[in-house]
C-alpha atoms as a PDB file:
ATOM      1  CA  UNK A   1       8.287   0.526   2.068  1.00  0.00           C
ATOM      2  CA  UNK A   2       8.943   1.401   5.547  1.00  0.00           C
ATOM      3  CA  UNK A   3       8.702   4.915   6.997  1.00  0.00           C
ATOM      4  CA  UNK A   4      12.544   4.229   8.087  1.00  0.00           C
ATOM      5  CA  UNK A   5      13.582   3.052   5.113  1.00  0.00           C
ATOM      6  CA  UNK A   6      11.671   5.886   2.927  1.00  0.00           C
ATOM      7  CA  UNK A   7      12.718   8.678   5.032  1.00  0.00           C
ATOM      8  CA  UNK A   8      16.677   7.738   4.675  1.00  0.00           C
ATOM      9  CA  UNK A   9      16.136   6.956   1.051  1.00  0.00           C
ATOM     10  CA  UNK A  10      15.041  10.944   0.205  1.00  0.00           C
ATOM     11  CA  UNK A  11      17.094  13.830  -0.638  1.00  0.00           C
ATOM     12  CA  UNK A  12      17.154  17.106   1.126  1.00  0.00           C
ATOM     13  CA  UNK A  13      18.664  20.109  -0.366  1.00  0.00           C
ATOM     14  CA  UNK A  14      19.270  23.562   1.469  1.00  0.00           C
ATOM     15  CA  UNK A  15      19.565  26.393  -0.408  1.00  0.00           C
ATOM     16  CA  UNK A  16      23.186  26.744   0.673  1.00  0.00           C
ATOM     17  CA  UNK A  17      23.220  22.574  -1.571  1.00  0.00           C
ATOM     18  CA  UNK A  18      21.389  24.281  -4.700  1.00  0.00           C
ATOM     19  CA  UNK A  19      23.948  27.396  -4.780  1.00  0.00           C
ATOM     20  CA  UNK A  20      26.866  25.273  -5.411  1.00  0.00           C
ATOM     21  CA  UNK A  21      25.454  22.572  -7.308  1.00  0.00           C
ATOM     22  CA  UNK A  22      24.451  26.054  -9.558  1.00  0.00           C
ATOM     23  CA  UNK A  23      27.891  26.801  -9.700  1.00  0.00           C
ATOM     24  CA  UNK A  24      28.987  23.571 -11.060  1.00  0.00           C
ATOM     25  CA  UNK A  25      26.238  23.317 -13.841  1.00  0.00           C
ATOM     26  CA  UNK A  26      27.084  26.837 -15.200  1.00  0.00           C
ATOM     27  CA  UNK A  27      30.519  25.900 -14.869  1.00  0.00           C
ATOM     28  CA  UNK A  28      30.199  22.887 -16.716  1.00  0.00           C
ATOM     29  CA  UNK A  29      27.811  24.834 -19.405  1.00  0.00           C
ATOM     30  CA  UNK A  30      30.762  27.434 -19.729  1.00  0.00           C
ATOM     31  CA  UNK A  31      33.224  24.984 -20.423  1.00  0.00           C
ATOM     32  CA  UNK A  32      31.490  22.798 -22.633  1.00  0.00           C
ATOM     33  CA  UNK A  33      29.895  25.813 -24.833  1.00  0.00           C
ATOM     34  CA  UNK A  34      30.156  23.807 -28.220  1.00  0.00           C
ATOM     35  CA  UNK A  35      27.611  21.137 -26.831  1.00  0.00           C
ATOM     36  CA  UNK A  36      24.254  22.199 -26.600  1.00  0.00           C
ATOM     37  CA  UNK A  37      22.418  18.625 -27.030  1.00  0.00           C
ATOM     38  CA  UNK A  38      20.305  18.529 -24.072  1.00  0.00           C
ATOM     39  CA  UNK A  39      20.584  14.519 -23.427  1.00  0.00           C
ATOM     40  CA  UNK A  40      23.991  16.252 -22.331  1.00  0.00           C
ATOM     41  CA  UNK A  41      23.056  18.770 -19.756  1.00  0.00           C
ATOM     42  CA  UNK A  42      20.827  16.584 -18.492  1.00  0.00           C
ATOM     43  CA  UNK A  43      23.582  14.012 -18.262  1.00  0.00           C
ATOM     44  CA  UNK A  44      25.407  16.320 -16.825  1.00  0.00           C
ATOM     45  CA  UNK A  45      22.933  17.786 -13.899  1.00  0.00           C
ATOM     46  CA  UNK A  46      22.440  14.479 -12.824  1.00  0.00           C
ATOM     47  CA  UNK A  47      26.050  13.224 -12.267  1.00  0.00           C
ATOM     48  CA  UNK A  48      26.630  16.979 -11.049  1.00  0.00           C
ATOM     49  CA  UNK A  49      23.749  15.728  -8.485  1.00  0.00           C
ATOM     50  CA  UNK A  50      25.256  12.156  -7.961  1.00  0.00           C
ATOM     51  CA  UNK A  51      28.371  13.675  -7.355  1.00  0.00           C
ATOM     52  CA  UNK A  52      27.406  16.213  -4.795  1.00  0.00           C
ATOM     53  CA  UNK A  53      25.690  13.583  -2.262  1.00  0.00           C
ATOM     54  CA  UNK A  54      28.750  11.387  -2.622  1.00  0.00           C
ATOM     55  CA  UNK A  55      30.604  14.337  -1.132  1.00  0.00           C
ATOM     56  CA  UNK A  56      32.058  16.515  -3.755  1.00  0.00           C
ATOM     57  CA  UNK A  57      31.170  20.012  -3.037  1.00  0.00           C
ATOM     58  CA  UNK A  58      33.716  21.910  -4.659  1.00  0.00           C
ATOM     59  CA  UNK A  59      32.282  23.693  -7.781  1.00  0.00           C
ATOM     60  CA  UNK A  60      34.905  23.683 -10.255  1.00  0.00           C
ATOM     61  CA  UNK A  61      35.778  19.858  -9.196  1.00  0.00           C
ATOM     62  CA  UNK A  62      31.902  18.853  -9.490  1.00  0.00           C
ATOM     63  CA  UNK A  63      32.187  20.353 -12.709  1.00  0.00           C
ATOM     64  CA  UNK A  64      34.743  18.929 -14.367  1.00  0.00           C
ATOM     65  CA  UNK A  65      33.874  14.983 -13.283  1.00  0.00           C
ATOM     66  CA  UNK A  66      30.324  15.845 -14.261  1.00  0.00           C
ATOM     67  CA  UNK A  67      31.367  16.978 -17.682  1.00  0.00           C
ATOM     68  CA  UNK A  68      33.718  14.203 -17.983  1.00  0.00           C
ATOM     69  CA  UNK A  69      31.379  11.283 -16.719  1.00  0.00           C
ATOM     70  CA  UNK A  70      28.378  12.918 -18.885  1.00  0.00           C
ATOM     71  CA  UNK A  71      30.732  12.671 -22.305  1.00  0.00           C
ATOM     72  CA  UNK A  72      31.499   9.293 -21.290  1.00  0.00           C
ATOM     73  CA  UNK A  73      27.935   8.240 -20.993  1.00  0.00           C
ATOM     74  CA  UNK A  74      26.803   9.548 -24.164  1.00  0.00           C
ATOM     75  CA  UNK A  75      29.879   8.176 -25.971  1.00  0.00           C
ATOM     76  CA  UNK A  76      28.447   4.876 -25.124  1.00  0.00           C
ATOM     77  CA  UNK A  77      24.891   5.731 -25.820  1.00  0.00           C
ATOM     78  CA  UNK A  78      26.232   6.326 -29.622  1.00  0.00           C
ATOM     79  CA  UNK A  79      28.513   3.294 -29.478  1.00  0.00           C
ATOM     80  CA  UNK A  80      25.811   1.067 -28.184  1.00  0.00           C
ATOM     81  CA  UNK A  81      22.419   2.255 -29.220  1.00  0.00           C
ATOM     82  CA  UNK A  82      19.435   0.822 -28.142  1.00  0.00           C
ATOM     83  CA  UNK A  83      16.412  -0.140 -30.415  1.00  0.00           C
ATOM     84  CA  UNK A  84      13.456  -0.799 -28.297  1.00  0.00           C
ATOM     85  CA  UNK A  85      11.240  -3.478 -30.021  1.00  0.00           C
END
């Protein structure tokens, strides 16, 4: 890989980027108290991640589409397991 192609493929976070993605994940932890799996927070700190470099930075609005795309995923995780041979 290219340095070009490495350097725009990386992800730098200011402190000012790991307050409010904070903000979301203890949001999302507060509303979604009951689950306390952790395929599920980590589910949901990544799309909370994904989320936030596609542009979202509003807290409460990171929070809620994390917690809503991180249920989704690991509905289908337990409608379509996989069995690794």
């Amino acid at each position: 890989m290219n340095q070009y192609l490495q350097a725009v493929s990386s992800l730098i976070l200011t402190p000012r980027d790991f307050h409010i993605i904070d903000l979301a994940m203890r949001a999302a932890e507060t509303a979604e108290m009951d689950r306390s799996d952790d395929g599920h927070r980590e589910a949901v700190g990544k799309a909370v991640i994904r989320l936030y470099t596609s542009g979202i930075t509003d807290p409460k609005r990171l929070a809620d589409a994390a917690s809503t795309m991180a249920a989704t995923r690991q509905l289908d995780r337990r409608r379509w397991p996989t069995h690794s041979a």
